[in-house]
Protein backbone atom coordinates (compact mmCIF):
# COMPACT_ATOMS: atom_id res chain seq x y z
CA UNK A 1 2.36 7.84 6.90
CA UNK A 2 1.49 8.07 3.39
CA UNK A 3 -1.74 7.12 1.07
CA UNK A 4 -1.75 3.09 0.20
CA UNK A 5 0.17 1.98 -2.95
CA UNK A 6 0.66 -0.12 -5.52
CA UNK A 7 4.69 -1.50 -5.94
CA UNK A 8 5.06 -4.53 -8.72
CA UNK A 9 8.42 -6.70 -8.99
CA UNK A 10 9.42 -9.48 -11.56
CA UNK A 11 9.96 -12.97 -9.60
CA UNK A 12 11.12 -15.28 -12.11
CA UNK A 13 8.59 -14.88 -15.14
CA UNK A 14 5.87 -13.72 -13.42
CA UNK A 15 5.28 -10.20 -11.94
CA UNK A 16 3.55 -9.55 -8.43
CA UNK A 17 1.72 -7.07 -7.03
CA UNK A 18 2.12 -5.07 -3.42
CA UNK A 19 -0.18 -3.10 -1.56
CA UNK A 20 2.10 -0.56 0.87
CA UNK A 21 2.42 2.58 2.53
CA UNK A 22 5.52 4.42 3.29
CA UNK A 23 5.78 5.27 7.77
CA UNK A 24 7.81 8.20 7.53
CA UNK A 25 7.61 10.44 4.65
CA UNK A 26 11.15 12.57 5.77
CA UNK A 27 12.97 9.57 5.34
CA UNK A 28 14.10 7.83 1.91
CA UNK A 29 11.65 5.00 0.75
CA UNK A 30 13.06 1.58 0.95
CA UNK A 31 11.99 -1.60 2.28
CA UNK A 32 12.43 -1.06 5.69
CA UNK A 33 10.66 1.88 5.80
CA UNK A 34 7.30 0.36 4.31
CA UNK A 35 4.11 -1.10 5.60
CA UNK A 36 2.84 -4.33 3.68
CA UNK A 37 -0.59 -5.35 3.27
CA UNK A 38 -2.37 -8.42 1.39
CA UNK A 39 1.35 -9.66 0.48
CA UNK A 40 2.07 -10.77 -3.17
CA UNK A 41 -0.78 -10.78 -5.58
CA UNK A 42 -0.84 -11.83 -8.91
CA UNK A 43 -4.01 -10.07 -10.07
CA UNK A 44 -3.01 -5.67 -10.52
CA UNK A 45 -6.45 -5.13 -9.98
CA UNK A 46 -7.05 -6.77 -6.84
CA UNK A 47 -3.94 -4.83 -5.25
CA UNK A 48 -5.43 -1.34 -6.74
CA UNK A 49 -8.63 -2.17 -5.14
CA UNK A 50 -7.40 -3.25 -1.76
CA UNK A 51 -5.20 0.29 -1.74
CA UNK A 52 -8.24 1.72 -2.45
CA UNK A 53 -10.31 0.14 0.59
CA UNK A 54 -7.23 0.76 2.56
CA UNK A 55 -7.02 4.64 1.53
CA UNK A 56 -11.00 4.63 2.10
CA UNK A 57 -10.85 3.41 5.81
CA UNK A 58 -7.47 5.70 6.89
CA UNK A 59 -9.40 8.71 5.32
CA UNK A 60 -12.66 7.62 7.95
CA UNK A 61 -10.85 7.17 10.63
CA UNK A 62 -9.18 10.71 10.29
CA UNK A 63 -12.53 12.58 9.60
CA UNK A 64 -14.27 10.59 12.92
CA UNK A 65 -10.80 11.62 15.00
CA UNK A 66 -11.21 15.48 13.49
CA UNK A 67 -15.04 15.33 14.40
């Protein structure tokens, strides 16, 4: 799986925010082959910083399984 992300689409005249993660790098990224989190958020900045939590906690949990 890949880091956490942040994707943006226009819905109407507003623009949304999603936090995702690709599941299998070898294959082509589309929406089937993405992991949502948080769903649509208005605010850029709280999407960057839940990618960032999310990217913080994967990273832990890999160092405690390597320990």
């Amino acid at each position: 799986m890949s880091e956490w992300r942040v994707s943006s689409m226009w819905l109407g005249k507003k623009r949304y925010y999603q936090v995702y993660r690709i599941k299998d790098m070898t294959r082509v990224d589309h929406g089937g082959n993405r992991e949502y989190r948080g769903g649509l958020m208005e605010n850029e900045y709280t999407a960057m910083e839940l990618a960032k939590k999310m990217n913080a906690e994967m990273w832990e949990y890999a160092d405690e399984r390597n320990a």
